[in-house]
Protein backbone atom coordinates (compact mmCIF):
# COMPACT_ATOMS: atom_id res chain seq x y z
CA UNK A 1 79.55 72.90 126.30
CA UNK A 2 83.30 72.25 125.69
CA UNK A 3 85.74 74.42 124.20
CA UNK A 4 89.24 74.11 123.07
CA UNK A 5 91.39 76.50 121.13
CA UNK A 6 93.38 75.32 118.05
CA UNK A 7 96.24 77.61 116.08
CA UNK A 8 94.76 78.51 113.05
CA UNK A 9 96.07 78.21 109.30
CA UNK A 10 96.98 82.41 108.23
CA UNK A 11 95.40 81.94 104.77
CA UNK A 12 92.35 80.16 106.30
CA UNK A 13 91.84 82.37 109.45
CA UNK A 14 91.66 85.57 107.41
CA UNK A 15 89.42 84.18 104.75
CA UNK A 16 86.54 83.28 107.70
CA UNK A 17 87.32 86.33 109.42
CA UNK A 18 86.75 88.51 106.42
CA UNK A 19 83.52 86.94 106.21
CA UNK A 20 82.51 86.21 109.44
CA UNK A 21 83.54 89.05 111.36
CA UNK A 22 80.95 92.26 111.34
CA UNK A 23 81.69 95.22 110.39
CA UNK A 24 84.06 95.45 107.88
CA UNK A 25 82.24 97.77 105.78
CA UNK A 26 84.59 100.57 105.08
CA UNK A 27 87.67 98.31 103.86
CA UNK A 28 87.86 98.72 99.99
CA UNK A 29 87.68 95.67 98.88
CA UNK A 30 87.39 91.83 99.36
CA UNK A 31 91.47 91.84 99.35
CA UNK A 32 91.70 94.38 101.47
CA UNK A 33 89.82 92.28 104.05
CA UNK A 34 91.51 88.59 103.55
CA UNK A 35 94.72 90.18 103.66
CA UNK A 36 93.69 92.49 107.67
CA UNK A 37 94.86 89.33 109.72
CA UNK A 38 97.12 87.72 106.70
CA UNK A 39 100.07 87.52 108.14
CA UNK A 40 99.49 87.37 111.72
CA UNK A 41 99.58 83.82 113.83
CA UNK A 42 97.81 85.44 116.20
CA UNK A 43 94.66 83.58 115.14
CA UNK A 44 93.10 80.72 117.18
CA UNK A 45 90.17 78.72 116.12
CA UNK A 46 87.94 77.87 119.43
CA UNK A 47 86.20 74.14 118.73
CA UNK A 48 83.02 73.03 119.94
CA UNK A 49 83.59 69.49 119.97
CA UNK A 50 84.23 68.74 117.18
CA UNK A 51 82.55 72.59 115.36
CA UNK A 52 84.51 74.83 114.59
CA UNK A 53 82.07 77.10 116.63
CA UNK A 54 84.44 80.53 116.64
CA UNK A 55 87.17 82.42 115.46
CA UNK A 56 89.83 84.87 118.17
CA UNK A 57 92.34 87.26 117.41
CA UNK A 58 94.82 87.03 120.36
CA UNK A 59 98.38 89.00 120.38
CA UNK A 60 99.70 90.71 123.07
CA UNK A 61 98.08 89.06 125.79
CA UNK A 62 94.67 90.52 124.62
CA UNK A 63 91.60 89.11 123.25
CA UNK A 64 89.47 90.76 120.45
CA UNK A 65 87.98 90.47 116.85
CA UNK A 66 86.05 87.72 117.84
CA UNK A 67 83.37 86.33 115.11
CA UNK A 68 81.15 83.17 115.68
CA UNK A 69 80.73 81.08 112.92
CA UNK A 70 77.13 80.09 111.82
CA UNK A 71 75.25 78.30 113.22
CA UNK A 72 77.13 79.11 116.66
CA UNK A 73 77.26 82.57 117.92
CA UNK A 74 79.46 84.80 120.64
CA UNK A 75 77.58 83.62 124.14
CA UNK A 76 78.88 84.78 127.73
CA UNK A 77 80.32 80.91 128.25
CA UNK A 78 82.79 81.25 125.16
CA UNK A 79 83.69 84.33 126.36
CA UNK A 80 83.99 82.96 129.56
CA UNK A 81 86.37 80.60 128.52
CA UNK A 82 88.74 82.84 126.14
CA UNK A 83 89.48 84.85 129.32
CA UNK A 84 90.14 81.48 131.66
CA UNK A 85 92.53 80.45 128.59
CA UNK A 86 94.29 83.77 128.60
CA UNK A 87 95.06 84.30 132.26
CA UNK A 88 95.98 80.74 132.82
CA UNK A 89 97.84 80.48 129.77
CA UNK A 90 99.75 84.15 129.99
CA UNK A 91 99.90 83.76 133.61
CA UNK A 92 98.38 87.09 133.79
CA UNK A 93 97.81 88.61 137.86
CA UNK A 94 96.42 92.57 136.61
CA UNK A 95 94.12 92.56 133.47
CA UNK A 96 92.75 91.15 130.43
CA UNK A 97 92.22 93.62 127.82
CA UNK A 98 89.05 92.56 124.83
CA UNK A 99 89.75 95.19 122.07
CA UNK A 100 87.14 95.31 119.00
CA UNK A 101 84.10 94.06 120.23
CA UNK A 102 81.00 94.40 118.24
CA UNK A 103 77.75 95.89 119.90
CA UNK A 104 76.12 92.41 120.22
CA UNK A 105 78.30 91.03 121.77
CA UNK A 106 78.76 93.26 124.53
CA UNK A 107 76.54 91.56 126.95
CA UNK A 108 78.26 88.71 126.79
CA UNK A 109 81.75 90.75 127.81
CA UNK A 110 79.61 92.13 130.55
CA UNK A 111 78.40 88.67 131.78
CA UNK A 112 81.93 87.89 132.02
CA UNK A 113 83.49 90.49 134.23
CA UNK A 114 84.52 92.60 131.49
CA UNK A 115 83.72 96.67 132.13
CA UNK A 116 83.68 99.15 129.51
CA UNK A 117 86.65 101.62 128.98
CA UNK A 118 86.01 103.48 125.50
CA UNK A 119 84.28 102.59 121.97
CA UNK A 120 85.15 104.25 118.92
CA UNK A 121 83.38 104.00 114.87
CA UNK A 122 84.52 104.68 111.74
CA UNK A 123 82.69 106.77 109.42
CA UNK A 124 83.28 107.86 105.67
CA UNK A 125 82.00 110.24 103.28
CA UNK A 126 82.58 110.46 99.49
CA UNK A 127 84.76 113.09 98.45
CA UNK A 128 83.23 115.84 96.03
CA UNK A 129 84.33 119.22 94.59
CA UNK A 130 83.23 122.12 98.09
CA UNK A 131 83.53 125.88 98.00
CA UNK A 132 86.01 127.30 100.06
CA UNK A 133 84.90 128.18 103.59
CA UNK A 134 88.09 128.81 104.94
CA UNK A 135 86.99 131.88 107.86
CA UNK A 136 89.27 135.48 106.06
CA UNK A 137 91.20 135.77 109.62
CA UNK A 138 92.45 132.83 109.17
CA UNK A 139 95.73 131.46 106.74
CA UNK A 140 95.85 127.64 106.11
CA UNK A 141 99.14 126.12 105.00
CA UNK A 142 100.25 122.68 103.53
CA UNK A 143 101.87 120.86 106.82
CA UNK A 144 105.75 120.57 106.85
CA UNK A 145 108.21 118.47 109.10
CA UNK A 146 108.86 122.18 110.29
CA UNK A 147 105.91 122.45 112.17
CA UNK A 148 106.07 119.62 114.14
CA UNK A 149 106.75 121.41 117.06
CA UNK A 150 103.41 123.30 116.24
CA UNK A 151 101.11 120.58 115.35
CA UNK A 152 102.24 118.38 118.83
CA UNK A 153 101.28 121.49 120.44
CA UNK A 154 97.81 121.55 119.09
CA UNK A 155 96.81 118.11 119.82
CA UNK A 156 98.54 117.85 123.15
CA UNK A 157 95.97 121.30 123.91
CA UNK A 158 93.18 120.12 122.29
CA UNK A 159 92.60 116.49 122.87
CA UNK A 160 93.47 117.77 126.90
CA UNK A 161 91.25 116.38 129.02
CA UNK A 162 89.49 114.16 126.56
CA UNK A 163 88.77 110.65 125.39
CA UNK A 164 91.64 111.11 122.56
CA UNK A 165 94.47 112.47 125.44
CA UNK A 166 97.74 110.88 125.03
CA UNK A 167 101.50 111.82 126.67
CA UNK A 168 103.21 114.29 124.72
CA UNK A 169 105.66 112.45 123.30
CA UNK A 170 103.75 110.03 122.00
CA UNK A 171 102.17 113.02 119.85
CA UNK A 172 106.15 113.57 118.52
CA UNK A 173 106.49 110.32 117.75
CA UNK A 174 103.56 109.27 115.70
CA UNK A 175 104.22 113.04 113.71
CA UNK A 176 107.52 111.89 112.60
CA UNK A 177 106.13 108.82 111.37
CA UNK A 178 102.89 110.57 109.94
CA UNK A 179 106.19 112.86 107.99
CA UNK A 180 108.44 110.52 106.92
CA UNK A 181 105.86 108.20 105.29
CA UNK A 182 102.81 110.75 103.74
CA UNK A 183 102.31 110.81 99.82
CA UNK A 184 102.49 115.27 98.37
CA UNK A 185 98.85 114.33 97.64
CA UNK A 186 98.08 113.37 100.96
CA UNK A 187 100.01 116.45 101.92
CA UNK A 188 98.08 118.72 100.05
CA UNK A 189 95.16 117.74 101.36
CA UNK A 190 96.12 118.57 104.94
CA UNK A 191 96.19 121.54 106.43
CA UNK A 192 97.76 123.62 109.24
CA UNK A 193 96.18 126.87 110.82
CA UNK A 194 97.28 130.49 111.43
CA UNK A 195 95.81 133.35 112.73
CA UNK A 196 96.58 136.34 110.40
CA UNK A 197 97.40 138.51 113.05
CA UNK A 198 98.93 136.76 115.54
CA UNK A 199 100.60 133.95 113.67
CA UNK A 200 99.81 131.65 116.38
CA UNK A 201 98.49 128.35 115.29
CA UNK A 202 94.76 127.44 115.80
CA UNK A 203 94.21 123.93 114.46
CA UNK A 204 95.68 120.91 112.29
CA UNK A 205 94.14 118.71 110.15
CA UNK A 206 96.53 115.72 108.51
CA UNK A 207 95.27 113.53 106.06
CA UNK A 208 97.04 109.99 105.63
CA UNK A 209 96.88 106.59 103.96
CA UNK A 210 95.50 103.28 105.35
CA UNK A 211 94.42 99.95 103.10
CA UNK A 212 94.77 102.14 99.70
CA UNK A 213 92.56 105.30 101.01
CA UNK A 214 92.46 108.46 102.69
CA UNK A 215 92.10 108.62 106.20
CA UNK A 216 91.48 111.97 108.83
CA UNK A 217 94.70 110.89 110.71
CA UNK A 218 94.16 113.74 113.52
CA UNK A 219 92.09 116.98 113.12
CA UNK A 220 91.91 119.57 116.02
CA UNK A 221 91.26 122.96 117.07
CA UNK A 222 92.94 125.20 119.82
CA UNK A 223 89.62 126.30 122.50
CA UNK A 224 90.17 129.57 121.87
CA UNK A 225 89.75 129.30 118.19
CA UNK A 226 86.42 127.20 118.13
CA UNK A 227 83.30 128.21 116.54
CA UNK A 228 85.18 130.18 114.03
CA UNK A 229 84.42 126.65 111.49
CA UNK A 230 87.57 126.01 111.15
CA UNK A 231 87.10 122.41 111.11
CA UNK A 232 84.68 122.55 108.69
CA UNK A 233 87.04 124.34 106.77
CA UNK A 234 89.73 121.62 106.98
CA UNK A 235 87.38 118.97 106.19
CA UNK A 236 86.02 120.77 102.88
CA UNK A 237 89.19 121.38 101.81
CA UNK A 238 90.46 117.82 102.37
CA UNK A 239 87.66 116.31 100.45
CA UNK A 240 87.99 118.89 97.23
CA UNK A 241 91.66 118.32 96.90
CA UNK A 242 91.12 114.26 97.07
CA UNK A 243 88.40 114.10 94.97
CA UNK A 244 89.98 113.92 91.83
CA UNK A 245 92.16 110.58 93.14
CA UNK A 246 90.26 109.24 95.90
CA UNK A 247 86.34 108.03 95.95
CA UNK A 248 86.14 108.32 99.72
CA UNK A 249 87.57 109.76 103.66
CA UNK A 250 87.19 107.85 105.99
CA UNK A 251 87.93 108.52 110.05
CA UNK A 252 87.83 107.24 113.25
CA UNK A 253 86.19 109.02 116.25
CA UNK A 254 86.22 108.24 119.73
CA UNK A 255 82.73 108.04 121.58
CA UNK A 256 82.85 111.63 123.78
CA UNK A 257 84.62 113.38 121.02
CA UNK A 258 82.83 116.56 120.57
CA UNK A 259 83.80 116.42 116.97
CA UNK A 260 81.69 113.25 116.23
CA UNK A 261 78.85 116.07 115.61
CA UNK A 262 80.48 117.98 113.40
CA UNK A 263 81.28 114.62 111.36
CA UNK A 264 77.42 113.83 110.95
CA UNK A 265 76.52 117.20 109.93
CA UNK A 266 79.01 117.00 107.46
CA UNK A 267 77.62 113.86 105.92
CA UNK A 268 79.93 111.51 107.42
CA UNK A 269 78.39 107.90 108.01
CA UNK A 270 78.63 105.54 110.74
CA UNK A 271 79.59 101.97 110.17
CA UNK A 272 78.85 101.17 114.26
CA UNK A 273 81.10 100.83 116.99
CA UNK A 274 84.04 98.93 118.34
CA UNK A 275 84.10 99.04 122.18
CA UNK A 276 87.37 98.53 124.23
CA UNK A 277 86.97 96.51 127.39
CA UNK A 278 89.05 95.01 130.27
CA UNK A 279 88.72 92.23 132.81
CA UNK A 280 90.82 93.07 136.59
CA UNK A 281 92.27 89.81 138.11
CA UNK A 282 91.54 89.84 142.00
């Protein structure tokens, strides 16, 4: 079968993808969805023929949110020729990243060359009215632009190692942004811990906004501190101090983050899994 890519229409391209495209269960609403891609022209439609057989999200010399459109479906020789387009077309010589792709298609990334590098799911949980739990060695404070310093400190320690580890400074930057743009509520919510002895930190939790609800923006806990529940503390008292505004928290987790546990037993549920995966040019 032939394929050809088209430039898509905005308004069009997010109307199929909002209905097309799996896994969209944890966006609000129906306008919350049309309006993901809205104004992007980073959408291609990919013709069979004369079908409009597939829809691509394609910016920064990536590929991803791919959705087939009925009756056609994602198969290894579409994929196969989304990444011939995108190295001829970019000129790429290193890699071809595929971001956001859905469990079945997978194989057909596979098929293609693709391999693996990291998946990740969102999960929510409504918010409700929980007694406190917060462990009595322990003081939790409302975060302030004052203990930035602090918080970067706890992440960069804590995510060490892990499937979540970033530079440093990328820690500084996104917590100035995370300050200079958080709602009081949102604020309130979130939560920054002490020891009471040693007034050394242990563990952040901030809470932020995305599409009109709350979202677990980071939440960690220095080693030394663990199994004292202290996120389980954070988590409780996020979802009592939003409950009165907000029907919901939702969160991302990264696939080999310890902490995806703790979200289950919490009540937290799974929409499935976006997996991250990249082509190497010989």
């Amino acid at each position: 079968m032939e394929y050809r890519l088209v430039k898509s229409d905005r308004t069009m391209f997010s109307k199929y993808f909002a209905t097309y495209y799996r896994n969209n269960w944890f966006r609000p609403s129906w306008d919350d969805l049309t309006k993901v891609l809205s104004n992007s022209d980073d959408g291609y439609w990919v013709y069979a023929g004369e079908d409009k057989a597939a829809g691509v999200y394609m910016p920064d010399r990536s590929i991803g949110l791919v959705f087939g459109i009925p009756p056609y479906s994602i198969t290894t020789e579409l994929i196969h020729f989304l990444k011939g387009y995108a190295i001829t077309t970019w000129n790429l010589t290193k890699e071809l990243q595929a971001n956001n792709v859905l469990d079945e298609q997978e194989s057909a990334y596979r098929d293609t060359g693709f391999v693996w590098i990291g998946s990740r799911q969102c999960m929510l949980r409504p918010t409700e009215q929980l007694k406190a739990s917060m462990n009595i060695n322990y003081v939790d404070r409302k975060p302030a632009i004052e203990d930035m310093s602090r918080i970067v400190e706890v992440f960069s320690k804590a995510y060490a190692n892990g499937p979540d580890e970033r530079e440093e400074g990328g820690y500084a930057e996104d917590l100035i942004r995370y300050f200079d743009q958080v709602p009081e509520k949102l604020l309130e919510a979130s939560s920054v811990i002490y020891d009471r002895t040693t007034e050394e930190i242990a563990g952040a939790c901030l809470i932020s906004m995305w599409e009109g609800l709350p979202l677990v923006y980071s939440i960690a806990v220095l080693q030394q501190h663990r199994g004292e529940r202290l996120a389980t503390a954070m988590l409780d008292k996020a979802l009592t101090v939003l409950e009165p505004d907000y029907p919901v928290l939702r969160l991302f987790v990264t696939r080999g983050n310890q902490a995806e546990l703790l979200y289950k037993k919490k009540g937290f549920l799974s929409g499935g899994e976006y997996h991250h995966y990249k082509y190497t040019i010989e």
